[in-house]
Protein backbone atom coordinates (compact mmCIF):
# COMPACT_ATOMS: atom_id res chain seq x y z
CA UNK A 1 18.35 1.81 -41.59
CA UNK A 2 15.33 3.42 -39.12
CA UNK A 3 15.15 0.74 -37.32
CA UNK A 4 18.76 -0.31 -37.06
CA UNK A 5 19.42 3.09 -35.46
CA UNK A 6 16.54 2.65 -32.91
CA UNK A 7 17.14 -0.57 -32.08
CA UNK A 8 21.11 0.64 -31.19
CA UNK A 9 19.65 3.51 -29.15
CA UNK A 10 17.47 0.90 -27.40
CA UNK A 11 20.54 -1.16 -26.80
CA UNK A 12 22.34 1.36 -25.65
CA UNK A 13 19.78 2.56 -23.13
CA UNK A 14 19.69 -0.30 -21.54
CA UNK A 15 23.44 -0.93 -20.94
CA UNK A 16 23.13 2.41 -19.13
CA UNK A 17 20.48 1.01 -17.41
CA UNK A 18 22.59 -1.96 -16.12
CA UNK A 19 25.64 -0.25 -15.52
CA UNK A 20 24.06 2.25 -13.34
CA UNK A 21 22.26 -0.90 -11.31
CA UNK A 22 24.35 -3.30 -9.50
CA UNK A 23 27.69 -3.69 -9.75
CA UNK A 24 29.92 -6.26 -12.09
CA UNK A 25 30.55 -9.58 -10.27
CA UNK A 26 33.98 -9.64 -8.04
CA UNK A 27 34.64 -13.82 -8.69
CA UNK A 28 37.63 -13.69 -5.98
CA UNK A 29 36.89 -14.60 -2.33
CA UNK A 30 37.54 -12.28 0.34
CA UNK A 31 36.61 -11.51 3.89
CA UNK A 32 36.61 -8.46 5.51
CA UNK A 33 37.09 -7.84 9.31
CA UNK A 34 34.44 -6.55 10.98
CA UNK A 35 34.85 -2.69 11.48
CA UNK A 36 34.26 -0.41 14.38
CA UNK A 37 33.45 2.88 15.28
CA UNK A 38 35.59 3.30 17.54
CA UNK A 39 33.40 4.20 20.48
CA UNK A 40 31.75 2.73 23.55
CA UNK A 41 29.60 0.45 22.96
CA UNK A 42 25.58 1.89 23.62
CA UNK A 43 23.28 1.05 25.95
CA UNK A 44 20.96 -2.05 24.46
CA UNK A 45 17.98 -0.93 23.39
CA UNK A 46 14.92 -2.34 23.81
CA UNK A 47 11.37 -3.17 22.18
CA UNK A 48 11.18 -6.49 19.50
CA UNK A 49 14.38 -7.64 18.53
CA UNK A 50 14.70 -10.98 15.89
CA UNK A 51 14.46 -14.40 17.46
CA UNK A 52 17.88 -16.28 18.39
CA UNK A 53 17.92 -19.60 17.07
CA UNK A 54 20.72 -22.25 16.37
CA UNK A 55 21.55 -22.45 12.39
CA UNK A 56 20.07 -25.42 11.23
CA UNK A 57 21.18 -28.18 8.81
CA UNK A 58 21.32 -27.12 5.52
CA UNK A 59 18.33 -26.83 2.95
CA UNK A 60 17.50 -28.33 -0.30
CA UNK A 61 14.07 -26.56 -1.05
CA UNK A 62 15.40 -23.10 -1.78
CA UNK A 63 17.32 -23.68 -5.63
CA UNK A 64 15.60 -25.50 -8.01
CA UNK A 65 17.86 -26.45 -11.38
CA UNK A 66 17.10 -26.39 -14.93
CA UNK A 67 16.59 -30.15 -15.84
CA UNK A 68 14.06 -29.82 -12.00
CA UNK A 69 11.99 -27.50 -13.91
CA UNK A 70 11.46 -29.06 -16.86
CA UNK A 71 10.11 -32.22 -14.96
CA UNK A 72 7.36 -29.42 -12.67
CA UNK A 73 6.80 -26.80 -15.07
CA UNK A 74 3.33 -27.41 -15.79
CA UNK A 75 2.74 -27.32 -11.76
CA UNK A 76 4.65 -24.07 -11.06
CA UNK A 77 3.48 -20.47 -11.62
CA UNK A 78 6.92 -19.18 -13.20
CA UNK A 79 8.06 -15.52 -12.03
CA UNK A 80 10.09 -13.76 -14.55
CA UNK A 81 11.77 -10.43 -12.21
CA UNK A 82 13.08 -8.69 -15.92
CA UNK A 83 13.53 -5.24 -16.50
CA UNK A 84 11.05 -4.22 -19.06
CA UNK A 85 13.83 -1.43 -20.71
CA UNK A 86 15.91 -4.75 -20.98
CA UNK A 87 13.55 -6.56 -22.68
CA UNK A 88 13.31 -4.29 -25.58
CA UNK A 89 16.32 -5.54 -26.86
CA UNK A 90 16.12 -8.16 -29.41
CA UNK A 91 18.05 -11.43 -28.98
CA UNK A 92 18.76 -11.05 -25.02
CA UNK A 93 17.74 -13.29 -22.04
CA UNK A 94 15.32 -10.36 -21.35
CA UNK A 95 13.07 -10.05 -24.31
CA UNK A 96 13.17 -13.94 -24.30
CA UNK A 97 11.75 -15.01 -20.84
CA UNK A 98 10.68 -18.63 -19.86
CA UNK A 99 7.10 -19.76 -21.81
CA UNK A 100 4.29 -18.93 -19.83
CA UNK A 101 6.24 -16.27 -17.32
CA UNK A 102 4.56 -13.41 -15.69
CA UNK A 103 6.72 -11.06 -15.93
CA UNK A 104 7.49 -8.25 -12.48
CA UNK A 105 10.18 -5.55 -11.60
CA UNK A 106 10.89 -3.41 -9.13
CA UNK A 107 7.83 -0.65 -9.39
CA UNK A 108 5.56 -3.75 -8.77
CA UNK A 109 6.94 -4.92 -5.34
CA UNK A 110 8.69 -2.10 -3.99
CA UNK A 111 7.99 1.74 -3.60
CA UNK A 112 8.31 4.40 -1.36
CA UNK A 113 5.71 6.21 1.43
CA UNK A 114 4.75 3.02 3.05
CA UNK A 115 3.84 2.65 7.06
CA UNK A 116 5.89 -0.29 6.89
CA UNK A 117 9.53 1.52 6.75
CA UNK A 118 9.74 3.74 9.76
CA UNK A 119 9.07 6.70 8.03
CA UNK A 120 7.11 7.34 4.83
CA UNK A 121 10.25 9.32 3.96
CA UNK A 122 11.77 5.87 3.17
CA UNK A 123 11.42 5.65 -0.76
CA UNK A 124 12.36 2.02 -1.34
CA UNK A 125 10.69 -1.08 0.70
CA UNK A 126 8.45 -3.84 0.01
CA UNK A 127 4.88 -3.21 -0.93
CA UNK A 128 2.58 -4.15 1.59
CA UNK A 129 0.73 -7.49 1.52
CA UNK A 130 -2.56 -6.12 0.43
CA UNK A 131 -0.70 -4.82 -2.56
CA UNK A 132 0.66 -7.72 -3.14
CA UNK A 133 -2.00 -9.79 -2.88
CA UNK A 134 -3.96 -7.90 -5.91
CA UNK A 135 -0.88 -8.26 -7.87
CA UNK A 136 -0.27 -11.79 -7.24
CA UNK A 137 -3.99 -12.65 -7.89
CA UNK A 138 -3.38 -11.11 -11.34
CA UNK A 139 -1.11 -14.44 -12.35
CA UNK A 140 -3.79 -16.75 -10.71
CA UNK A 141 -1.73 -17.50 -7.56
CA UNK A 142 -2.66 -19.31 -4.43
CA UNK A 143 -1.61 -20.40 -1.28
CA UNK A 144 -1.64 -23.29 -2.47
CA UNK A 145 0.78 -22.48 -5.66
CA UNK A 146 4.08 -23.41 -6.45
CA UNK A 147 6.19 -20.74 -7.60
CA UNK A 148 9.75 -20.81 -9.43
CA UNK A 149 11.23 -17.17 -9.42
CA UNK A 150 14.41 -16.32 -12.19
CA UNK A 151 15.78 -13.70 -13.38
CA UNK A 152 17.41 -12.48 -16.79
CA UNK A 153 20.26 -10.24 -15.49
CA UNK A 154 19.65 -9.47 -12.07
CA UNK A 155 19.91 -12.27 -10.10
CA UNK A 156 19.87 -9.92 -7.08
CA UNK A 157 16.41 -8.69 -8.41
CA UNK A 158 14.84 -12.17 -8.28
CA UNK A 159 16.53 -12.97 -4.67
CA UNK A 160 14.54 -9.87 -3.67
CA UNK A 161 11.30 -11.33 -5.10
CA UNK A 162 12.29 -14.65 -3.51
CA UNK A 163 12.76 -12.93 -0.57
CA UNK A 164 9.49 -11.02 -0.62
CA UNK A 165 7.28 -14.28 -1.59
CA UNK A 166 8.86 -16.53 0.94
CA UNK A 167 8.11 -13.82 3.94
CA UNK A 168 4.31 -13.97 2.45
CA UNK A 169 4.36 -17.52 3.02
CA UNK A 170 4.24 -19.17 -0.61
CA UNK A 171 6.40 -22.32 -1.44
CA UNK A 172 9.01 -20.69 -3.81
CA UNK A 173 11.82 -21.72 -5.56
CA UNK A 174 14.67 -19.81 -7.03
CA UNK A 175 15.72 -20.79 -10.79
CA UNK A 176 20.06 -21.49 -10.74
CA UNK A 177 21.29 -19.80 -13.43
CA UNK A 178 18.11 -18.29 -14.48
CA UNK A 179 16.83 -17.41 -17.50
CA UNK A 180 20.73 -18.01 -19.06
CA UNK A 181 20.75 -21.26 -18.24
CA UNK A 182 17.26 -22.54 -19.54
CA UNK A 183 18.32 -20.61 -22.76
CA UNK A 184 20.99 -22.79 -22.38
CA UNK A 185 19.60 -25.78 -22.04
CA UNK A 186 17.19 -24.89 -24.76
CA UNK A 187 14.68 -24.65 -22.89
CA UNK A 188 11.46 -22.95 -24.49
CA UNK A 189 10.69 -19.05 -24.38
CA UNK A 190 8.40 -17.02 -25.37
CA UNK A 191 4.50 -16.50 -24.66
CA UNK A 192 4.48 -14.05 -21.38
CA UNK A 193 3.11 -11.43 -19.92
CA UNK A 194 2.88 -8.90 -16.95
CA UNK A 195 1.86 -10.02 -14.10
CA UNK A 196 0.29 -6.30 -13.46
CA UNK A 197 -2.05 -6.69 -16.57
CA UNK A 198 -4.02 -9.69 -15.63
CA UNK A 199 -6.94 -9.34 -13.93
CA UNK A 200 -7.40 -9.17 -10.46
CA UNK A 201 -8.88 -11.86 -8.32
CA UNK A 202 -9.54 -12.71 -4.88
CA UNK A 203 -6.18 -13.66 -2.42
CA UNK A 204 -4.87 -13.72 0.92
CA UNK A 205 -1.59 -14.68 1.79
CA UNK A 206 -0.75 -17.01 3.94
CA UNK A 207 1.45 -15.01 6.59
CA UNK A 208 1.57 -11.23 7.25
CA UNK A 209 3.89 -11.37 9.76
CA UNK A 210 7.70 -10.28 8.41
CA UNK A 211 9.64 -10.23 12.15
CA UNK A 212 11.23 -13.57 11.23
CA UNK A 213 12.61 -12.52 7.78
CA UNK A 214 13.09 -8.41 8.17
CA UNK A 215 15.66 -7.68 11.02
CA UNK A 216 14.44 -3.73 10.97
CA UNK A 217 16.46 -1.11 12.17
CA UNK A 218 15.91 -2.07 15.91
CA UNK A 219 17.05 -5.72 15.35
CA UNK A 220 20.28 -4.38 13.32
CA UNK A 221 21.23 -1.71 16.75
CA UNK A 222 20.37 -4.56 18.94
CA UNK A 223 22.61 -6.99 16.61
CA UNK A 224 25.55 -4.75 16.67
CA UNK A 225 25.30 -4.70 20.85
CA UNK A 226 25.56 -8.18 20.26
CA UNK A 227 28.46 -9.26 18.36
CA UNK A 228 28.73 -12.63 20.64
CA UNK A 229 25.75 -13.55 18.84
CA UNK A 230 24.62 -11.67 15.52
CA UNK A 231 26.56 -10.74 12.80
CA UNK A 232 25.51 -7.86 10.45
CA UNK A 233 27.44 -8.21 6.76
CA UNK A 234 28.03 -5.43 4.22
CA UNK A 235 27.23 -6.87 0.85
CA UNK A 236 27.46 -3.50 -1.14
CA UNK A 237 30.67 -2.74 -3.45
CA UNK A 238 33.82 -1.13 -1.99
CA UNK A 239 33.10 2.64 -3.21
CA UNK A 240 29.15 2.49 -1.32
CA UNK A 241 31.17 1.13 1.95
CA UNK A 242 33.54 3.73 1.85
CA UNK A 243 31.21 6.06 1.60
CA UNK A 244 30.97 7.45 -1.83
CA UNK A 245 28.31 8.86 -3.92
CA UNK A 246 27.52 6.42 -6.60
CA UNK A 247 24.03 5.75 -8.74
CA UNK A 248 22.92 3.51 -6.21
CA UNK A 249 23.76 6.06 -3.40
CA UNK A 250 20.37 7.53 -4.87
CA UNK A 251 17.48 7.98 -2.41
CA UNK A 252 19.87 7.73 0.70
CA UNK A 253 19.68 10.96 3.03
CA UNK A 254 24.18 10.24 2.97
CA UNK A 255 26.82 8.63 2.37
CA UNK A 256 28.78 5.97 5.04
CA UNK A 257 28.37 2.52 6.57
CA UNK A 258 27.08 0.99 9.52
CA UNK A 259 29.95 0.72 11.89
CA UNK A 260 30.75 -2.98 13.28
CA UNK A 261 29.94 -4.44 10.21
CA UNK A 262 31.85 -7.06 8.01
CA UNK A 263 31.78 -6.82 4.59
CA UNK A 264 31.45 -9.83 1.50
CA UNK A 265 30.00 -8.62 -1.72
CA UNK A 266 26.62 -10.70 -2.71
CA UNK A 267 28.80 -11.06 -5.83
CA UNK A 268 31.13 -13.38 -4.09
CA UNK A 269 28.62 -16.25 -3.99
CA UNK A 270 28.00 -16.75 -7.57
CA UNK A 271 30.28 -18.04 -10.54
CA UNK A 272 31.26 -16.22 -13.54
CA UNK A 273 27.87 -17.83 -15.29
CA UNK A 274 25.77 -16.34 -12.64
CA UNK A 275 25.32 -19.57 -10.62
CA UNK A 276 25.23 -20.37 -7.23
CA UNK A 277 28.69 -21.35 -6.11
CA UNK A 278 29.10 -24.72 -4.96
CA UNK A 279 28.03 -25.16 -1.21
CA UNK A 280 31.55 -26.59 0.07
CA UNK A 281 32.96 -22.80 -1.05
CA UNK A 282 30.52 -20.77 0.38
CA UNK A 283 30.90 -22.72 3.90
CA UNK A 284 34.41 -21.80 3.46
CA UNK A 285 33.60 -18.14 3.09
CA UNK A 286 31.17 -18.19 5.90
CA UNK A 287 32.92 -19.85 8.56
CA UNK A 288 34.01 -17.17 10.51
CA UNK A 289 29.97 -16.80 11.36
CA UNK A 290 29.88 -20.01 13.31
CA UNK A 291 26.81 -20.11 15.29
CA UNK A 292 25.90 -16.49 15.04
CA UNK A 293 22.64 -15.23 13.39
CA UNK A 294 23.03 -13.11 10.65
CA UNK A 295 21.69 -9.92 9.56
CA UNK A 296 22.35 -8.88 5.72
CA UNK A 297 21.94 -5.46 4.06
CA UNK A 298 22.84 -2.96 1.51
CA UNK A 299 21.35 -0.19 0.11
CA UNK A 300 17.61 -0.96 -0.57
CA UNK A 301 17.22 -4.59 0.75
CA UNK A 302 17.66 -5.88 -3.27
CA UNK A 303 21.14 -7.23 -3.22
CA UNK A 304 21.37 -8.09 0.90
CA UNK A 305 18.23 -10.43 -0.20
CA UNK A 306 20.72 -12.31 -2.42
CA UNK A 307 22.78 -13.13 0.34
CA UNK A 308 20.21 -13.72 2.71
CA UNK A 309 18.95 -16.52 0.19
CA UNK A 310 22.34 -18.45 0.26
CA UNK A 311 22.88 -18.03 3.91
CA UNK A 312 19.13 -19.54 4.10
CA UNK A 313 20.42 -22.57 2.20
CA UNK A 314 23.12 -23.01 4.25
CA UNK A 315 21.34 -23.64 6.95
CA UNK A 316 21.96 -20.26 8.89
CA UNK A 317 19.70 -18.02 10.82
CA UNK A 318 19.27 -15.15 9.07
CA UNK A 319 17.60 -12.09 8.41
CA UNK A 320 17.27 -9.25 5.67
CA UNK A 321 17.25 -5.79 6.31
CA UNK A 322 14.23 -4.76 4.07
CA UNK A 323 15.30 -0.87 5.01
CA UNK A 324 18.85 -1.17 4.23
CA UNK A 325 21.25 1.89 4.33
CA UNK A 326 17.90 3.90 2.79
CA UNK A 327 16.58 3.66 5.88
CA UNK A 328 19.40 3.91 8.17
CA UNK A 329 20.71 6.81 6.20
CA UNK A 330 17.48 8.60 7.21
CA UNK A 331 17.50 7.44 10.88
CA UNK A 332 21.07 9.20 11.07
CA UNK A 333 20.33 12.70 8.92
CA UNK A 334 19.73 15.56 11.10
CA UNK A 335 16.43 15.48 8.11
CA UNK A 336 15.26 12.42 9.38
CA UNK A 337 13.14 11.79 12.62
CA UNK A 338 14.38 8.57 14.19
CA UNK A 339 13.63 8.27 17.96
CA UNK A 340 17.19 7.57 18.40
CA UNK A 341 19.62 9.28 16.29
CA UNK A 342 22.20 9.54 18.77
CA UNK A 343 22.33 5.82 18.66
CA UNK A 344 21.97 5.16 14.97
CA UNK A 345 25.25 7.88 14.90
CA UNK A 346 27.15 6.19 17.34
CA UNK A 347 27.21 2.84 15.25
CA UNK A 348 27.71 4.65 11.55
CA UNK A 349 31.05 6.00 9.50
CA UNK A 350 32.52 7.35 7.16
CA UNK A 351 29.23 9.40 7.12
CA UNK A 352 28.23 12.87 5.45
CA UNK A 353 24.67 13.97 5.92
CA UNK A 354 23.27 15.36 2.79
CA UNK A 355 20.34 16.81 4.79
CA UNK A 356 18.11 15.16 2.24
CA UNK A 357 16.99 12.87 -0.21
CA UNK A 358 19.85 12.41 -2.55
């Protein structure tokens, strides 16, 4: 009887967990004009901005499907992103991750009070590369490794990781479906571990360098200047846009949007079994981007790294914004100490300043 009643509590600790994460998926597809401001439109700015280039065709190298893996999984380093809370709970996709996984979440490749936000004040952005090359070493990885990233319940979780490993210049793959569908498929489980408990080796990866895969907050203000040529898409729910305070509103210095914007949740491109909808749909919900490069964000560069991923396969020129309404929450907070506030202002509504870390 004990251990019925812990393993309820543990079950139902962990559906808090998940509904205070990302939101449930919204399966109908729906576009929503661009919004502005209102205002004149501010003077560019200047310093780095992302590169312009022409989408290109579409790739095949991003998604990798069940029956795929089973023919290269002895080759591949597999990359479980599962929420450990999650995995305490008997019989779920989480406490039964692909055999031979190394197992990461969020504490391992993200964190606050890094140089690489623009402000240490900035509590959630990727870990630096050093960082990430001791943890990486800890599974045995290369440069030379091929990796195949899934998830369990967050697919927007393993897009980050994607995201993250793709930037560092590794060949990586992200599982359709993920861990649901090998289940599925019967695929075998079992047999991992965490990546952060292995011990550390020697790596370097192969690029440093994230200005063609993080847009920053001066590529976003020089995107919105632009709207000839850049579009910058809204992928959180419809309470975050307009400006509520929900759980994921957490860490943000307020509430609002960045003005100019359209908005598409990352929800929209995946099926009711968590797969990648089929690429003939998503062209259809896309097309009003044409030739434009694309910027994507949302509140802590987790779920905007979804989108990015599919806009990557279709071919488009795109960019994440690692920062995400975090940071651009704290460029606009009269706490904050962005060079430019008046201009991060200028392009942001249906804003209240909490003066603070929420």
């Amino acid at each position: 009887m004990k251990k019925f009643l812990l393993a309820a509590g543990v079950l139902a600790l962990a559906i808090m967990v998940v509904a205070c994460g990302e939101e449930p998926q919204n399966q109908d597809l729906v576009t929503v004009p661009p919004t502005t401001n209102g205002g004149e439109v501010a003077p560019p700015v200047t310093g780095e901005t992302p590169e312009q280039v022409a989408p290109v065709t579409a790739s095949s190298d991003i998604f990798i499907t069940v029956d795929e893996l089973r023919n290269v999984i002895n080759d591949v380093v597999l990359v479980g992103v599962i929420d450990p809370t999650m995995g305490l709970v008997p019989f779920t996709n989480a406490s039964n991750p692909i055999h031979g996984s190394y197992l990461v979440w969020t504490p391992d490749y993200m964190r606050g009070g890094t140089d690489e936000a623009i402000s240490p004040e900035v509590a959630i952005f990727r870990r630096p590369a050093d960082e990430m090359e001791e943890l990486l070493s800890r599974a045995g990885i290369t440069p030379d490794s091929k990796i195949v990233v899934y998830h369990s319940d967050s697919g927007a979780q393993s897009a980050r990781v994607y995201w993250h490993l793709y930037a560092l210049g590794f060949n990586v793959r992200f599982l359709d479906g993920g861990n649901a569908a090998w289940r599925a498929a019967n695929g075998r489980t079992g047999g991992s571990s965490r990546m952060n408990r292995g011990d550390a080796g020697n790596l370097t990866v192969p690029n440093r360098d994230f200005s063609n895969h993080d847009a920053g907050i001066e590529g976003v203000l020089h995107a919105l200047q632009n709207p000839d040529e850049w579009v910058v898409i809204d992928v959180r729910n419809d309470a975050e846009r307009a400006g509520e305070r929900v759980g994921a509103s957490s860490n943000a210095f307020g509430t609002g949007r960045i003005a100019g914007t359209y908005h598409i949740e990352w929800t929209n491109t995946v099926d009711s079994d968590g797969f990648i909808r089929p690429e003939a749909e998503l062209r259809e919900l896309f097309a009003f981007i044409g030739d434009r490069s694309v910027i994507t964000y949302c509140q802590g560069g987790v779920r905007s790294a979804h989108l990015w991923m599919v806009l990557k396969s279709l071919g488009f020129n795109v960019y994440n914004y690692d920062g995400s309404w975090i940071e651009w929450s704290y460029a606009a907070s009269s706490a904050g100490s962005f060079h430019d506030r008046d201009l991060v202002l200028s392009f942001t509504e249906e804003w209240t300043d909490n003066n603070g870390r929420i």
